[in-house]
C-alpha atoms as a PDB file:
ATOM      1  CA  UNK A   1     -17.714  -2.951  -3.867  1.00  0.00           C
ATOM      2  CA  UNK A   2     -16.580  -2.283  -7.264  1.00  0.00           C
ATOM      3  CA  UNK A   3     -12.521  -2.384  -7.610  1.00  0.00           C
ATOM      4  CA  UNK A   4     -10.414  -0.758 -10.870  1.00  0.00           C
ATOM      5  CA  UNK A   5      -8.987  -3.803 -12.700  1.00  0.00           C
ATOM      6  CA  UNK A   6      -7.528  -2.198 -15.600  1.00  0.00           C
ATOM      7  CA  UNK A   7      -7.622   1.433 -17.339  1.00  0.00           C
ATOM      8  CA  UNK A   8     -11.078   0.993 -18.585  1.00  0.00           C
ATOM      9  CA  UNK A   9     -12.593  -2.112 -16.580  1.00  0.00           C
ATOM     10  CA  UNK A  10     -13.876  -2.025 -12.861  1.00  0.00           C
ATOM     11  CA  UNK A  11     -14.916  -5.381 -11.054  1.00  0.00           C
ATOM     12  CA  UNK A  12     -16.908  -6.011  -7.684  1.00  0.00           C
ATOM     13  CA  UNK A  13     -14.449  -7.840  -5.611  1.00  0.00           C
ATOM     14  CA  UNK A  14     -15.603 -11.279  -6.413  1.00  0.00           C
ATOM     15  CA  UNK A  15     -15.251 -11.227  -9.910  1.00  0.00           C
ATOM     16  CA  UNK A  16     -11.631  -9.985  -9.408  1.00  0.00           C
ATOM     17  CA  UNK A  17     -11.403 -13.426  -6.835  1.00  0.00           C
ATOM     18  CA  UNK A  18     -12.762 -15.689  -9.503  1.00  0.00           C
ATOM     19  CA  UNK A  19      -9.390 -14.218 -11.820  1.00  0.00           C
ATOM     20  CA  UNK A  20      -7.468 -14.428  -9.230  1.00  0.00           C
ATOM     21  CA  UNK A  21      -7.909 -18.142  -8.585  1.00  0.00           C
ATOM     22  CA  UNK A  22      -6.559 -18.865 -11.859  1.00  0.00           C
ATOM     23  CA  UNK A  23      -3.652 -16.778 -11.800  1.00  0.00           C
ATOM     24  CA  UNK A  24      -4.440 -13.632 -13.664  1.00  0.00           C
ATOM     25  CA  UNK A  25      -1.514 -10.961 -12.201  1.00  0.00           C
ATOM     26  CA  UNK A  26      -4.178  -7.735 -12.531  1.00  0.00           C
ATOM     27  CA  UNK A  27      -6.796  -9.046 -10.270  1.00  0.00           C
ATOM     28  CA  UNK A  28      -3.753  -9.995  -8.021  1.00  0.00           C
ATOM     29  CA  UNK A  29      -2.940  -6.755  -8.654  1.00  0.00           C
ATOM     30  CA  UNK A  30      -5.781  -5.127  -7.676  1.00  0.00           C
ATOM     31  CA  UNK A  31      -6.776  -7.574  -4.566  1.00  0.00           C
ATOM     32  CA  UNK A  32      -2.943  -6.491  -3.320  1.00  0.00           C
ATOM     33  CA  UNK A  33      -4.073  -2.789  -3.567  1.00  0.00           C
ATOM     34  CA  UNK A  34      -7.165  -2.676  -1.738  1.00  0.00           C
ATOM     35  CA  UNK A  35      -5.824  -4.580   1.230  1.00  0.00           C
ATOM     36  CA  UNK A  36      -2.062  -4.136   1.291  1.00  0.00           C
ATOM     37  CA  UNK A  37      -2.400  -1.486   4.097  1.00  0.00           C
ATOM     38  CA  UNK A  38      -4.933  -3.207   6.200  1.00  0.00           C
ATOM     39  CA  UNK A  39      -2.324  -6.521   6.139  1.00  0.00           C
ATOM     40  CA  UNK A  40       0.731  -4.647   6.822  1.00  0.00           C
ATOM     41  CA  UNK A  41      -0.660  -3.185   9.727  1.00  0.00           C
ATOM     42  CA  UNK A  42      -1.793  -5.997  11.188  1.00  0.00           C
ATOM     43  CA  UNK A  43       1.979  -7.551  10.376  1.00  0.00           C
ATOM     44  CA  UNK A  44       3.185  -4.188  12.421  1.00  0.00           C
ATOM     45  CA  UNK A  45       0.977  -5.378  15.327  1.00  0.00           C
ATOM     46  CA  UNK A  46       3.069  -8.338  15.622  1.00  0.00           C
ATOM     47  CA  UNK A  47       6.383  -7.173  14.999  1.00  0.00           C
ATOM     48  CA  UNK A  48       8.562  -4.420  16.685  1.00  0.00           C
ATOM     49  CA  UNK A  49      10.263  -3.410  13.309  1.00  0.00           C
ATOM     50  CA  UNK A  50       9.033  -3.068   9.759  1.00  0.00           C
ATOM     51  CA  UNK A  51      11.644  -5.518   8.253  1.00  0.00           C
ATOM     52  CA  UNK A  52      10.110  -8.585   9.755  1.00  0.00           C
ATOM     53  CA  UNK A  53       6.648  -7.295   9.539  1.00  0.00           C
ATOM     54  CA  UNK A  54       7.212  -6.961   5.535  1.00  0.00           C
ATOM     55  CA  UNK A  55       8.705 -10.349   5.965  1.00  0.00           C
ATOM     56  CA  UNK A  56       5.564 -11.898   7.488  1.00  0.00           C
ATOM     57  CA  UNK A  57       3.033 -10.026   4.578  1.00  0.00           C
ATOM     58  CA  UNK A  58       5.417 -11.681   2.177  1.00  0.00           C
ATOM     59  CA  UNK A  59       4.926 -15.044   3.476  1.00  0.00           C
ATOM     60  CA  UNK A  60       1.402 -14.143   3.780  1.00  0.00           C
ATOM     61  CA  UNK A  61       1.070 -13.450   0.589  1.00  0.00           C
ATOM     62  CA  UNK A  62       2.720 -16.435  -1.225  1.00  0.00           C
ATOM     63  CA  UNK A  63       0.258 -18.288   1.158  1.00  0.00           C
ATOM     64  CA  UNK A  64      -2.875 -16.540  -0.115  1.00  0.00           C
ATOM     65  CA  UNK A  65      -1.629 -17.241  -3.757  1.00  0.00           C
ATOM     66  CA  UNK A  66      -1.562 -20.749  -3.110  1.00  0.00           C
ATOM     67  CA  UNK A  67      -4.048 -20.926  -1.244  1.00  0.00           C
ATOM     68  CA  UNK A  68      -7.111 -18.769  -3.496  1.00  0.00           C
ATOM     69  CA  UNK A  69      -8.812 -22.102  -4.888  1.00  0.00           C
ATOM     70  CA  UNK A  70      -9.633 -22.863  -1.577  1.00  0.00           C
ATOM     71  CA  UNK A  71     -11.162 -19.772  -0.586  1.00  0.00           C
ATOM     72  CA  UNK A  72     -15.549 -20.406  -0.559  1.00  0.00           C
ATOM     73  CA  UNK A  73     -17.067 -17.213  -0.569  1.00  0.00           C
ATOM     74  CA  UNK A  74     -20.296 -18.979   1.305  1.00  0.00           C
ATOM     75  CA  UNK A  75     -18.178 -19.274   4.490  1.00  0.00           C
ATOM     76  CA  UNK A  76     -17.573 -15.895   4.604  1.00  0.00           C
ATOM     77  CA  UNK A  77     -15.556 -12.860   3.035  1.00  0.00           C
ATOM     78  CA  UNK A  78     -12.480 -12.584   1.474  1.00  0.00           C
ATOM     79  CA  UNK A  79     -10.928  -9.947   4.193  1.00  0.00           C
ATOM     80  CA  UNK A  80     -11.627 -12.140   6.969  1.00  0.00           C
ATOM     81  CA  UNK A  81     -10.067 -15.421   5.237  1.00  0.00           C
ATOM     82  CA  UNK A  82      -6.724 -13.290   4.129  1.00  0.00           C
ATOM     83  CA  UNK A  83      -6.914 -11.359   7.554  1.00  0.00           C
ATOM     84  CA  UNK A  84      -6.727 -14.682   9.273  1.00  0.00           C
ATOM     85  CA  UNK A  85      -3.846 -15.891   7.003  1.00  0.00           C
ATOM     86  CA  UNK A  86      -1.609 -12.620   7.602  1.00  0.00           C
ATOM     87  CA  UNK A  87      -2.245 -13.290  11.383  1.00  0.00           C
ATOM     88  CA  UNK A  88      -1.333 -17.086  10.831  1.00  0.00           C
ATOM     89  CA  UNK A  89       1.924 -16.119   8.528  1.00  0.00           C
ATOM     90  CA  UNK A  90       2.413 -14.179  11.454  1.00  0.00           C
ATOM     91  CA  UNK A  91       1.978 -16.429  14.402  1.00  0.00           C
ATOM     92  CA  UNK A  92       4.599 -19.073  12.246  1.00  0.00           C
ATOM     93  CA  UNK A  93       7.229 -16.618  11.510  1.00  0.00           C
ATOM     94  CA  UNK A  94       7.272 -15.563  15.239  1.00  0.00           C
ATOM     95  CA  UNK A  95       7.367 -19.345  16.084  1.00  0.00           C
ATOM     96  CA  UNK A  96      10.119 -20.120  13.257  1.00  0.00           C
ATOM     97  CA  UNK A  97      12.302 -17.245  14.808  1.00  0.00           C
ATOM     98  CA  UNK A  98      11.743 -19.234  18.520  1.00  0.00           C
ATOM     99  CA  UNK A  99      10.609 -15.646  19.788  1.00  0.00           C
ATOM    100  CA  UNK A 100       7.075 -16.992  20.600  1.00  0.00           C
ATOM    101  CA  UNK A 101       8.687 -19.241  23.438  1.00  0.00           C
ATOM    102  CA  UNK A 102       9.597 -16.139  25.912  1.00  0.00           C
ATOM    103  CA  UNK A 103       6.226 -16.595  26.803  1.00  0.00           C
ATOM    104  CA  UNK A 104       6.807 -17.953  30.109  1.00  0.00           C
ATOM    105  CA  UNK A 105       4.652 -17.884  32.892  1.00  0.00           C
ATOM    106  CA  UNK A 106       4.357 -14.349  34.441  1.00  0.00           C
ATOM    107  CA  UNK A 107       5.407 -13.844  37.960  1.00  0.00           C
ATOM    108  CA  UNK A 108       2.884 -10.861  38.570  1.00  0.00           C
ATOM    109  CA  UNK A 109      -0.441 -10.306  39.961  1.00  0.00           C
ATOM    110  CA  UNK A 110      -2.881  -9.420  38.080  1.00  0.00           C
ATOM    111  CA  UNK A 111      -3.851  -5.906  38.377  1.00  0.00           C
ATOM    112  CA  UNK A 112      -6.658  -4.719  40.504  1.00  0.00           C
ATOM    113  CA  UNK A 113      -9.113  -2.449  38.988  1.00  0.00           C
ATOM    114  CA  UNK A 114      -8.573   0.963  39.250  1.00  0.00           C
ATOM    115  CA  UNK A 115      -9.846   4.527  38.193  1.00  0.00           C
ATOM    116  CA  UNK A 116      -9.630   4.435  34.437  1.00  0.00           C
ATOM    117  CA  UNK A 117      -7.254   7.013  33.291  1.00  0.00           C
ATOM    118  CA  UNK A 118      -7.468   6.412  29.992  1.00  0.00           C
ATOM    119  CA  UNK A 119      -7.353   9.558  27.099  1.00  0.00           C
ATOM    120  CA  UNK A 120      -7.795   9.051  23.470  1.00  0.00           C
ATOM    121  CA  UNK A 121      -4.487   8.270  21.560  1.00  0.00           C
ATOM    122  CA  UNK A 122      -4.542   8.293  17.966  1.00  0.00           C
ATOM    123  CA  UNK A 123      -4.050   5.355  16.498  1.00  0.00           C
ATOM    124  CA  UNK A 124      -0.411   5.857  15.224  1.00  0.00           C
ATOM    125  CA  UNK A 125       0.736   6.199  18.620  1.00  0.00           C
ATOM    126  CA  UNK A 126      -1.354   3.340  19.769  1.00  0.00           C
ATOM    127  CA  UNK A 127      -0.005   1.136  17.163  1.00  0.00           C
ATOM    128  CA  UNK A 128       3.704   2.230  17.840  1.00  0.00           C
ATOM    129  CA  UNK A 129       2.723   1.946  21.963  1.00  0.00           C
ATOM    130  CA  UNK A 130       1.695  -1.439  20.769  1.00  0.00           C
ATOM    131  CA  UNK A 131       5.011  -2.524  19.166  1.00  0.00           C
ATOM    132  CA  UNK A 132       6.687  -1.743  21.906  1.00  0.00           C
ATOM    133  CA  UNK A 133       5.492  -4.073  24.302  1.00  0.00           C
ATOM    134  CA  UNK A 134       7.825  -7.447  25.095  1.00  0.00           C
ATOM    135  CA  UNK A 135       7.028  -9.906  22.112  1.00  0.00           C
ATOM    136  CA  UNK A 136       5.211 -11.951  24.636  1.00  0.00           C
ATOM    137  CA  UNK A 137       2.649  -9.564  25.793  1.00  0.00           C
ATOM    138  CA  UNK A 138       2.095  -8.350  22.068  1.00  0.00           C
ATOM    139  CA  UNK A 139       1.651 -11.358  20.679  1.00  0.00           C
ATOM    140  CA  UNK A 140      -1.452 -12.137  22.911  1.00  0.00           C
ATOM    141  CA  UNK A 141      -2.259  -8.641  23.586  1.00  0.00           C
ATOM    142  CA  UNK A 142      -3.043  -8.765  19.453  1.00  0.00           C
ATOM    143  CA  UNK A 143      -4.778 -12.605  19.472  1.00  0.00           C
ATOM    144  CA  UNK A 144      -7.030 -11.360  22.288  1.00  0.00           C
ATOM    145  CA  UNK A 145      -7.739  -7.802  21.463  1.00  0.00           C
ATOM    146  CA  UNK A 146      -7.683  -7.239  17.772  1.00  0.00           C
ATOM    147  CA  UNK A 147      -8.063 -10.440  16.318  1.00  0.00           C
ATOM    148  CA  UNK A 148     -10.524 -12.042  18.871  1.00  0.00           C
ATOM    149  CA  UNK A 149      -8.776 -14.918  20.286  1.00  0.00           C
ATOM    150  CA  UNK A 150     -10.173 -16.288  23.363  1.00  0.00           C
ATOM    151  CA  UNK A 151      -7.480 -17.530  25.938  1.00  0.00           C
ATOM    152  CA  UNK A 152      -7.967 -21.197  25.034  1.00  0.00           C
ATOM    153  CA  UNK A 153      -7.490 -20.522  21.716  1.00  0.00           C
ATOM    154  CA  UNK A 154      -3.884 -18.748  22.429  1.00  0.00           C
ATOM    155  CA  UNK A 155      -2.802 -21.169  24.884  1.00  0.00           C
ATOM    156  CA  UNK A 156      -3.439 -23.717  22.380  1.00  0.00           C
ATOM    157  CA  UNK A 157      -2.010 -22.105  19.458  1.00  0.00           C
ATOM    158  CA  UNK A 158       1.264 -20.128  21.327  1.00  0.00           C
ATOM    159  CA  UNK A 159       1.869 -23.512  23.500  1.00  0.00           C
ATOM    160  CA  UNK A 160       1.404 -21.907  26.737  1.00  0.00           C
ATOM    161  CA  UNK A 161      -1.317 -22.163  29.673  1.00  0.00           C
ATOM    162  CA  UNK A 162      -4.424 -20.233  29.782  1.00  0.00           C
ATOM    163  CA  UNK A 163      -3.201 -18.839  32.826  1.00  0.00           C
ATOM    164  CA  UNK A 164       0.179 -17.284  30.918  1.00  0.00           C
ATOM    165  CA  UNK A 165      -2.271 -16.038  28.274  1.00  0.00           C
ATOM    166  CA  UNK A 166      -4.364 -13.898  30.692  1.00  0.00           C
ATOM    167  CA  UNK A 167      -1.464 -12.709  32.655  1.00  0.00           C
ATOM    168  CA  UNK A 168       0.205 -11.832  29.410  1.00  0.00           C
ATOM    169  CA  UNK A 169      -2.817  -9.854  28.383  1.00  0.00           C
ATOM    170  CA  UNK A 170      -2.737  -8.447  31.905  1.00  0.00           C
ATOM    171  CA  UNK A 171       0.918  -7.033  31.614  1.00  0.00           C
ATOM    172  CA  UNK A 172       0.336  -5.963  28.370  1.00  0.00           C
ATOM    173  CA  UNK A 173      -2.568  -3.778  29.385  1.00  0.00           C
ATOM    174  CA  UNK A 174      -0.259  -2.489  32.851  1.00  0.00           C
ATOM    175  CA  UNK A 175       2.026  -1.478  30.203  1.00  0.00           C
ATOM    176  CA  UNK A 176      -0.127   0.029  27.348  1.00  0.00           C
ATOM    177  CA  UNK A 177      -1.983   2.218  30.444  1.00  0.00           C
ATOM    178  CA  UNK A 178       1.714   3.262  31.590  1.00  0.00           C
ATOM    179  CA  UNK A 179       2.452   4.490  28.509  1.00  0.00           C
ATOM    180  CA  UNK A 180      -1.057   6.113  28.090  1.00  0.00           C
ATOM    181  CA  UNK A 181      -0.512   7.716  31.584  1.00  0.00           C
ATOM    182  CA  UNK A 182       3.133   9.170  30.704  1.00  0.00           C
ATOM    183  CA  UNK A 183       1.304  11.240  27.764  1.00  0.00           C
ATOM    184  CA  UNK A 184      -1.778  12.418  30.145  1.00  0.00           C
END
């Protein structure tokens, strides 16, 4: 992938890495165009309103400026690494804000299967579906789903059981279908 870094320059997306590592603004720049969307979104996945979601890519992003040098292109690409910071940046601010503890055990069942009434949504009103769920079931519905947490891996990072992790995914689903159904 070849990215513009100036007027009459283009670089592949490494070489605009390498500059970034030691500071130069452009490939900064340029890095922050190509993947500004992609992180906000995922920010908007974890927040219910856009102020704290541009709060989180802002702590993402001082992150990923401090963090460049250790970025190793042989363990894998650069949107995976800043993907996984943005969902970390994430994850903190949630937990700095204490709204990551109303994750409390869920006193539901989980659901039984049933006929599949899902229709295709776009993905605008998935993603705004998605915001509205209670922090709780967002917050794993996102780990699980979109950015392929297992449940061990949220209890341990969210402080909760594996049990509150799948029921949270449960409710979260009940909910997203409920919504889903309303528009059928």
């Amino acid at each position: 992938m070849h990215i513009p870094y100036n007027n009459n320059v283009i670089l592949s997306e490494n070489e605009l890495i390498q500059k970034a590592k030691v500071s130069d603004k452009r490939a900064w720049s340029a890095l922050y165009q190509l993947y500004s969307k992609l992180w906000y979104s995922i920010c908007l996945r974890y927040h219910a309103n856009a102020d704290d979601a541009a709060d989180a890519l802002q702590n993402a992003l001082i992150r990923m400026y401090g963090s460049i040098h250790q970025y190793d292109e042989a363990k894998g690409k650069f949107k995976s690494w800043s993907n996984q910071i943005v969902v970390n940046e994430n994850l903190m601010l949630l937990r700095q804000r204490k709204e990551i503890t109303a994750l409390g055990d869920a006193d539901f069942q989980s659901e039984e299967d049933q006929e599949d009434k899902w229709q295709p949504v776009s993905a605008e009103e998935l993603t705004k579906m998605i915001r509205e769920l209670p922090k709780g079931c967002r917050t794993v519905f996102n780990m699980y789903v979109l950015d392929g947490f297992d449940h061990v891996e949220i209890s341990q990072v969210l402080n909760i059981s594996v049990g509150t992790s799948k029921s949270q995914l449960s409710k979260a689903k009940k909910l997203l279908r409920q919504k889903v159904e309303v528009l059928i």
